[in-house]
N, C-alpha and C. Protein backbone atom coordinates (compact mmCIF):
# COMPACT_ATOMS: atom_id res chain seq x y z
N UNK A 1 0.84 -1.17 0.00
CA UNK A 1 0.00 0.00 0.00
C UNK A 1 0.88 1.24 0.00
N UNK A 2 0.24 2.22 -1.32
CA UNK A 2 0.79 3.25 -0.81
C UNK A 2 0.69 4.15 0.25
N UNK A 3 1.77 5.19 0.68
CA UNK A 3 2.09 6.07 1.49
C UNK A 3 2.22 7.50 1.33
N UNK A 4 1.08 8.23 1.69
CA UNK A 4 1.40 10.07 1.59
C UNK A 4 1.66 10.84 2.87
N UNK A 5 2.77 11.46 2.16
CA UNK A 5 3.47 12.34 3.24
C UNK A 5 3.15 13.77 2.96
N UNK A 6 3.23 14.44 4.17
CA UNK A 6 3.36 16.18 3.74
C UNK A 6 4.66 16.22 4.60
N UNK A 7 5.25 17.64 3.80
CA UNK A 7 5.99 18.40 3.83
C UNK A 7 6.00 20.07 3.91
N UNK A 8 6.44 20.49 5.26
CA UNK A 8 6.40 21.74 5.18
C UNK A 8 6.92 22.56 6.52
N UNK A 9 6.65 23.71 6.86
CA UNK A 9 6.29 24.14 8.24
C UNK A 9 5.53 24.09 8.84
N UNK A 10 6.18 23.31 10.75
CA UNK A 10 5.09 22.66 11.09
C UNK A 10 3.94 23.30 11.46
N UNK A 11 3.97 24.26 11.74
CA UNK A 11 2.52 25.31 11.64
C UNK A 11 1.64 25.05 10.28
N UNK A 12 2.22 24.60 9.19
CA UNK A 12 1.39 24.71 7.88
C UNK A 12 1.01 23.11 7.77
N UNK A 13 1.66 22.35 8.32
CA UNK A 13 1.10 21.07 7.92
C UNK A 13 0.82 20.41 9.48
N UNK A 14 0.75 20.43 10.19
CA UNK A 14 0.53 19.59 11.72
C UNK A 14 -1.15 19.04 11.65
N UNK A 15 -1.80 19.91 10.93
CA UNK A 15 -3.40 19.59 10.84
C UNK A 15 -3.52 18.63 9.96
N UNK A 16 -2.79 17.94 9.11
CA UNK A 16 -2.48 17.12 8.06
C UNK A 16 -2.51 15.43 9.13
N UNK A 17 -1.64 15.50 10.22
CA UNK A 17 -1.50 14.37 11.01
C UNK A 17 -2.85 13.50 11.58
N UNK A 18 -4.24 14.72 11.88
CA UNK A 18 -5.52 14.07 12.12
C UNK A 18 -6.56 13.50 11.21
N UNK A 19 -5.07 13.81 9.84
CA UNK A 19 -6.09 13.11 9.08
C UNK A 19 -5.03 11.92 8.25
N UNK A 20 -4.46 11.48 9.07
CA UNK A 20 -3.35 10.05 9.03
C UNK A 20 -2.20 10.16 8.17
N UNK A 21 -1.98 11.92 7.99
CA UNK A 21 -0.92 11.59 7.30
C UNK A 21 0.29 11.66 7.62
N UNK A 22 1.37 11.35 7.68
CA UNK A 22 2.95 11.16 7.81
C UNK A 22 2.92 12.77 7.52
N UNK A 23 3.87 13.45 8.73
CA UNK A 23 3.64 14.76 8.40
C UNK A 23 5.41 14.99 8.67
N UNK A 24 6.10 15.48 8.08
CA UNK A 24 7.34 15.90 7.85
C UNK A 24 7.89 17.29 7.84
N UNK A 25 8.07 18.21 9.31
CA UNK A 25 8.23 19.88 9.29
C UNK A 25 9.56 19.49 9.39
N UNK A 26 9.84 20.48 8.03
CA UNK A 26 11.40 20.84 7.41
C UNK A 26 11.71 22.47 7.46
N UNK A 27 12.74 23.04 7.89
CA UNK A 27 12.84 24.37 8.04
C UNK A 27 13.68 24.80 7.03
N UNK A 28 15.29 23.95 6.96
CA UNK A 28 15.84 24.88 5.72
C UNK A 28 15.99 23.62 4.57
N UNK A 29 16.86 24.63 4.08
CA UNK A 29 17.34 23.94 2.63
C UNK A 29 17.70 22.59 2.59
N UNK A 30 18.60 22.20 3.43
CA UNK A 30 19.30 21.35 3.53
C UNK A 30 18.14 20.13 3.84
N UNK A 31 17.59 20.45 5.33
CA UNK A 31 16.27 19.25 5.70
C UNK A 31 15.77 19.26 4.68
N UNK A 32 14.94 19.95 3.91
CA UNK A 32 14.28 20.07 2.71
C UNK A 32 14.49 19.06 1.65
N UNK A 33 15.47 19.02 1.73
CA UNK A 33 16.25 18.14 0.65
C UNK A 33 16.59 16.63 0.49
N UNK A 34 17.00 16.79 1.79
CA UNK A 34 17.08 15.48 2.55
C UNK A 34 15.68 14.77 3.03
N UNK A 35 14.99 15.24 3.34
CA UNK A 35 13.20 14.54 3.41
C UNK A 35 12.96 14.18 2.70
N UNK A 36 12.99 15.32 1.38
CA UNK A 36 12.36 14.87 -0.03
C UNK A 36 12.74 13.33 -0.21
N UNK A 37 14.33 13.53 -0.54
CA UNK A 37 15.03 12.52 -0.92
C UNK A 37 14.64 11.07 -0.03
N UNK A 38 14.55 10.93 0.95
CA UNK A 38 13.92 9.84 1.89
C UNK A 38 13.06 9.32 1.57
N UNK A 39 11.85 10.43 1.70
CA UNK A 39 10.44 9.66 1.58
C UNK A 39 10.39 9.56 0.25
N UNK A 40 10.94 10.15 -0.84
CA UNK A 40 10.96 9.46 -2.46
C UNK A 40 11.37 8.22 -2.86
N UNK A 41 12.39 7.63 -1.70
CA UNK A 41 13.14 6.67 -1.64
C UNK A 41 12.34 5.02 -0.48
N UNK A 42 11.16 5.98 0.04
CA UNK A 42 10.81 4.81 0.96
C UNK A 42 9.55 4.62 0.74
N UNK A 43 9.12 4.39 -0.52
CA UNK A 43 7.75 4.02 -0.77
C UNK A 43 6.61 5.00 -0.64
N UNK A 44 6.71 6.43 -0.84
CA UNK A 44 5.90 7.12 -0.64
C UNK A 44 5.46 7.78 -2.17
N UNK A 45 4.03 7.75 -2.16
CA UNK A 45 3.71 7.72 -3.64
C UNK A 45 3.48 9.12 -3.88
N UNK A 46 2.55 9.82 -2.78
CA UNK A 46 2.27 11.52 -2.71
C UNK A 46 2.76 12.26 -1.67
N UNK A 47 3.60 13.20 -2.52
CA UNK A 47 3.99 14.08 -1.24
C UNK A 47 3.72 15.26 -1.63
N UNK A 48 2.97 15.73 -0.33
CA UNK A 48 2.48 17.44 -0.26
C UNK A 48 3.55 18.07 -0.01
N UNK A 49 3.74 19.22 -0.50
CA UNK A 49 5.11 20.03 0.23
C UNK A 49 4.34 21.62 -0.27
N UNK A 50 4.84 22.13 1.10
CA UNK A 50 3.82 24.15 1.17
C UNK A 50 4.86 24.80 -0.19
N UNK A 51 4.49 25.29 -0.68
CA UNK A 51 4.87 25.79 -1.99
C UNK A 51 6.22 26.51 -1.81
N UNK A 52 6.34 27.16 -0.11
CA UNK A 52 7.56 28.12 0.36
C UNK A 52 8.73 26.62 0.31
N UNK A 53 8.62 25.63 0.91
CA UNK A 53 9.73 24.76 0.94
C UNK A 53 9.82 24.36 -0.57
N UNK A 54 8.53 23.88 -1.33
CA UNK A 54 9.32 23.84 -2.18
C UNK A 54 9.80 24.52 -3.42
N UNK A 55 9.53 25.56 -3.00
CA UNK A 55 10.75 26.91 -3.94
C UNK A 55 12.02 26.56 -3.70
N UNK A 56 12.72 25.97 -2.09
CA UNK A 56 13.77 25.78 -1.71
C UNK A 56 14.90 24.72 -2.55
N UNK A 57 13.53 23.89 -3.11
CA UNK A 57 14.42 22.65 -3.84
C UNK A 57 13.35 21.99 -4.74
N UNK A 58 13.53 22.97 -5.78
CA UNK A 58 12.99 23.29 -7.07
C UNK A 58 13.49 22.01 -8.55
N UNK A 59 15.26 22.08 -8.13
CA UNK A 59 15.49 21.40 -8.87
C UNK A 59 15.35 19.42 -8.66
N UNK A 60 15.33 19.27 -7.42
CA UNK A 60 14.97 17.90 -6.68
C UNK A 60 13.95 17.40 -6.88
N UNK A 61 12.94 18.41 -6.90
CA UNK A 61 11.27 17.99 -7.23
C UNK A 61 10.92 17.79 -8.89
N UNK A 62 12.43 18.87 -9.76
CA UNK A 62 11.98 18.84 -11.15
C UNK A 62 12.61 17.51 -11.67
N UNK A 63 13.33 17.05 -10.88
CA UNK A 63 14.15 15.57 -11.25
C UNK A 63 13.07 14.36 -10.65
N UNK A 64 12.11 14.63 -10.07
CA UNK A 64 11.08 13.45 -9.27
C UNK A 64 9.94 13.55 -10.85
N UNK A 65 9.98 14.70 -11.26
CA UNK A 65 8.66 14.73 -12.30
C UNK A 65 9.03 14.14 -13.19
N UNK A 66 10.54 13.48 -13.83
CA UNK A 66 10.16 12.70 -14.74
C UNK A 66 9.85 11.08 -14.46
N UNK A 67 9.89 10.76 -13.58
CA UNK A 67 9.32 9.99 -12.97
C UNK A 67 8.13 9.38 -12.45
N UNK A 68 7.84 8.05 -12.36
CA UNK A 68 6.11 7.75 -11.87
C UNK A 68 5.93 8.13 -10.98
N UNK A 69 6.73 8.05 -10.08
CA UNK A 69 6.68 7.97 -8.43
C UNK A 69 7.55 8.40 -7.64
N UNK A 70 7.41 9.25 -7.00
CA UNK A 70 6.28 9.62 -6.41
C UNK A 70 5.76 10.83 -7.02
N UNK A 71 4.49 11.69 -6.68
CA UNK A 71 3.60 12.40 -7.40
C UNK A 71 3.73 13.46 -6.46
N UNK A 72 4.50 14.78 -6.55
CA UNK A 72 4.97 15.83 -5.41
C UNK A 72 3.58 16.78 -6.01
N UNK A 73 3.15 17.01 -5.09
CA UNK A 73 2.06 18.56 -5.36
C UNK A 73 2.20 19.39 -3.84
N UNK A 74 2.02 20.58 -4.67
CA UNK A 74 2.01 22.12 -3.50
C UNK A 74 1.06 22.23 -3.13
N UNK A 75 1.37 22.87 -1.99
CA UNK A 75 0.11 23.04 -1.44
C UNK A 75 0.50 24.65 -0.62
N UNK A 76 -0.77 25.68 -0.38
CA UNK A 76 -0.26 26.58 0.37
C UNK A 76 0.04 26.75 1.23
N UNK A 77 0.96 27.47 2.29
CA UNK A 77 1.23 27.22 3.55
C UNK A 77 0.26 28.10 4.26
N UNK A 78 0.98 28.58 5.93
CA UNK A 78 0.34 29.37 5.92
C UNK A 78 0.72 30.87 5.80
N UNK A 79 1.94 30.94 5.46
CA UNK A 79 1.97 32.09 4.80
C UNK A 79 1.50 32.98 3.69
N UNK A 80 0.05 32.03 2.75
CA UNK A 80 -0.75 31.95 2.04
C UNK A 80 -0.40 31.65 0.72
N UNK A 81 -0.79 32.00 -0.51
CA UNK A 81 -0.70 30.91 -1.89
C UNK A 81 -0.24 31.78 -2.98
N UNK A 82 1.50 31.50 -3.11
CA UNK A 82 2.04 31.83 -3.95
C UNK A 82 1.49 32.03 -5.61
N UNK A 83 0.95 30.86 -5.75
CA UNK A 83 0.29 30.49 -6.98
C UNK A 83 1.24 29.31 -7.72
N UNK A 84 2.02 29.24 -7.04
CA UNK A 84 3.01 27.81 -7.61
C UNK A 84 2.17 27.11 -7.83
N UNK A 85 1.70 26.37 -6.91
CA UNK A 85 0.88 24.83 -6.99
C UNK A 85 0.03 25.08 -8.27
N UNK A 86 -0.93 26.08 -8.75
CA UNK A 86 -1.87 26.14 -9.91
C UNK A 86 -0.68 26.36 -11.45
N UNK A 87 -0.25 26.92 -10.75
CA UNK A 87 1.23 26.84 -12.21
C UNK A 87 1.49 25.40 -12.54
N UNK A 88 1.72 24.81 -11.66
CA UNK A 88 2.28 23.47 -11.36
C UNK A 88 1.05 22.55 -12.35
N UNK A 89 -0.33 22.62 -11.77
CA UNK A 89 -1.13 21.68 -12.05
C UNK A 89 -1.48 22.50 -13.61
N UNK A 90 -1.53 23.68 -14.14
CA UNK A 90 -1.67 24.13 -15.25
C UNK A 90 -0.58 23.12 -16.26
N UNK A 91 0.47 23.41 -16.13
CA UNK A 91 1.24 22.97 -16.85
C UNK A 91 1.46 21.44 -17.07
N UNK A 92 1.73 20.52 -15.96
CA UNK A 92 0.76 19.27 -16.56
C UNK A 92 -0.34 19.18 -16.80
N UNK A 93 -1.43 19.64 -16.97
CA UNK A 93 -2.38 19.92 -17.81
C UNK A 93 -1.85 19.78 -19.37
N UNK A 94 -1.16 21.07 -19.32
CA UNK A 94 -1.09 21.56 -21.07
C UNK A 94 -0.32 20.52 -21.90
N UNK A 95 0.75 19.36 -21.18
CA UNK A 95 1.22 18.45 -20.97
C UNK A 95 0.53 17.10 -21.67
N UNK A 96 -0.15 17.38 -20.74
CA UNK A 96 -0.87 15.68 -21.36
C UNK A 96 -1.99 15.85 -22.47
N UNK A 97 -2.69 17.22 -22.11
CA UNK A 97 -3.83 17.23 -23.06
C UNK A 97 -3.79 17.81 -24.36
N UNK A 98 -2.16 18.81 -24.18
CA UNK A 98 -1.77 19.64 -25.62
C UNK A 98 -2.54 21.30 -25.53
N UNK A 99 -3.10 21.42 -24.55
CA UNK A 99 -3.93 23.10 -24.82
C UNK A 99 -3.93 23.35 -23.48
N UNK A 100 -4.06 24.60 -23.17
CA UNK A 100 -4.43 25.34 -21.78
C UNK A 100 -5.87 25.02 -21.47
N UNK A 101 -6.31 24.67 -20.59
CA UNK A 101 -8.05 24.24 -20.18
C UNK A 101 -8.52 25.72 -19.11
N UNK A 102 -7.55 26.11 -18.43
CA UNK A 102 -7.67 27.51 -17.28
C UNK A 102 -7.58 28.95 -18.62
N UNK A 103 -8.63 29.13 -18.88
CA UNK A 103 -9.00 30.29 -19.07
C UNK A 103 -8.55 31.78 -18.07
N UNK A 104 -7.90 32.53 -18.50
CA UNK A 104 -8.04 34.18 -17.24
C UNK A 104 -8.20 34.79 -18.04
N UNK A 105 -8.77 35.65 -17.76
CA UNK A 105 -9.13 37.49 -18.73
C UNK A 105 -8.73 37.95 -17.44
C-alpha cells in the first residue's frame, strides 16, 4: 500500500496528522532536501510540500517529475498561496492534453 506524506512548516502542515498523514516539518534547505530525498526513496507515492519549501528545492522535485513515483504537489502554507501549486497543475495539464483548459481574462 501506498504512502502520503506532507511536507512543510510545522505550523502549515501539523493539521495534516488528524487526518493520518505522515507529516514531515522541514525548516531549511538542507532538511528540505534530505526529506524529499527519503520519503521518495521509501515508498511514498504523494507528497504534499507548502509551496515556500518547495521553492527551496525546485530542482529535486523537477528531477522526481520525470518519474512515476512519487507524485509531489504544492500546497499553500500558511503564509498563504504563492500560486506555484496552480502553475504546477496548469502545466501538466497543457502536458498531457496539448492546450491550456484555465481560461483568465
Amino acid at each position: 500500500m501506498y504512502k502520503i506524506a506532507v511536507m512543510g512548516d510545522y505550523d502549515s502542515i501539523y493539521g495534516f496528522a488528524a487526518l493520518g498523514l505522515s507529516v514531515f516539518p522541514v525548516e531549511d534547505e538542507e532538511s528540505c532536501r534530505t526529506t524529499l530525498n527519503r520519503l521518495a526513496q521509501s515508498g511514498y507515492a504523494v507528497i504534499y510540500i507548502t509551496e515556500s519549501k518547495a521553492a527551496m528545492v525546485e530542482e529535486e522535485i523537477s528531477r522526481y517529475r520525470e518519474q512515476r513515483l512519487p507524485a509531489i504537489i504544492l500546497i499553500p502554507g500558511i503564509s498563504g498561496n504563492t500560486g506555484a501549486g496552480i502553475a504546477q497543475v496548469k502545466k501538466s495539464v497543457e502536458q498531457a492534453v496539448g492546450s491550456d483548459i484555465i481560461f483568465t481574462e
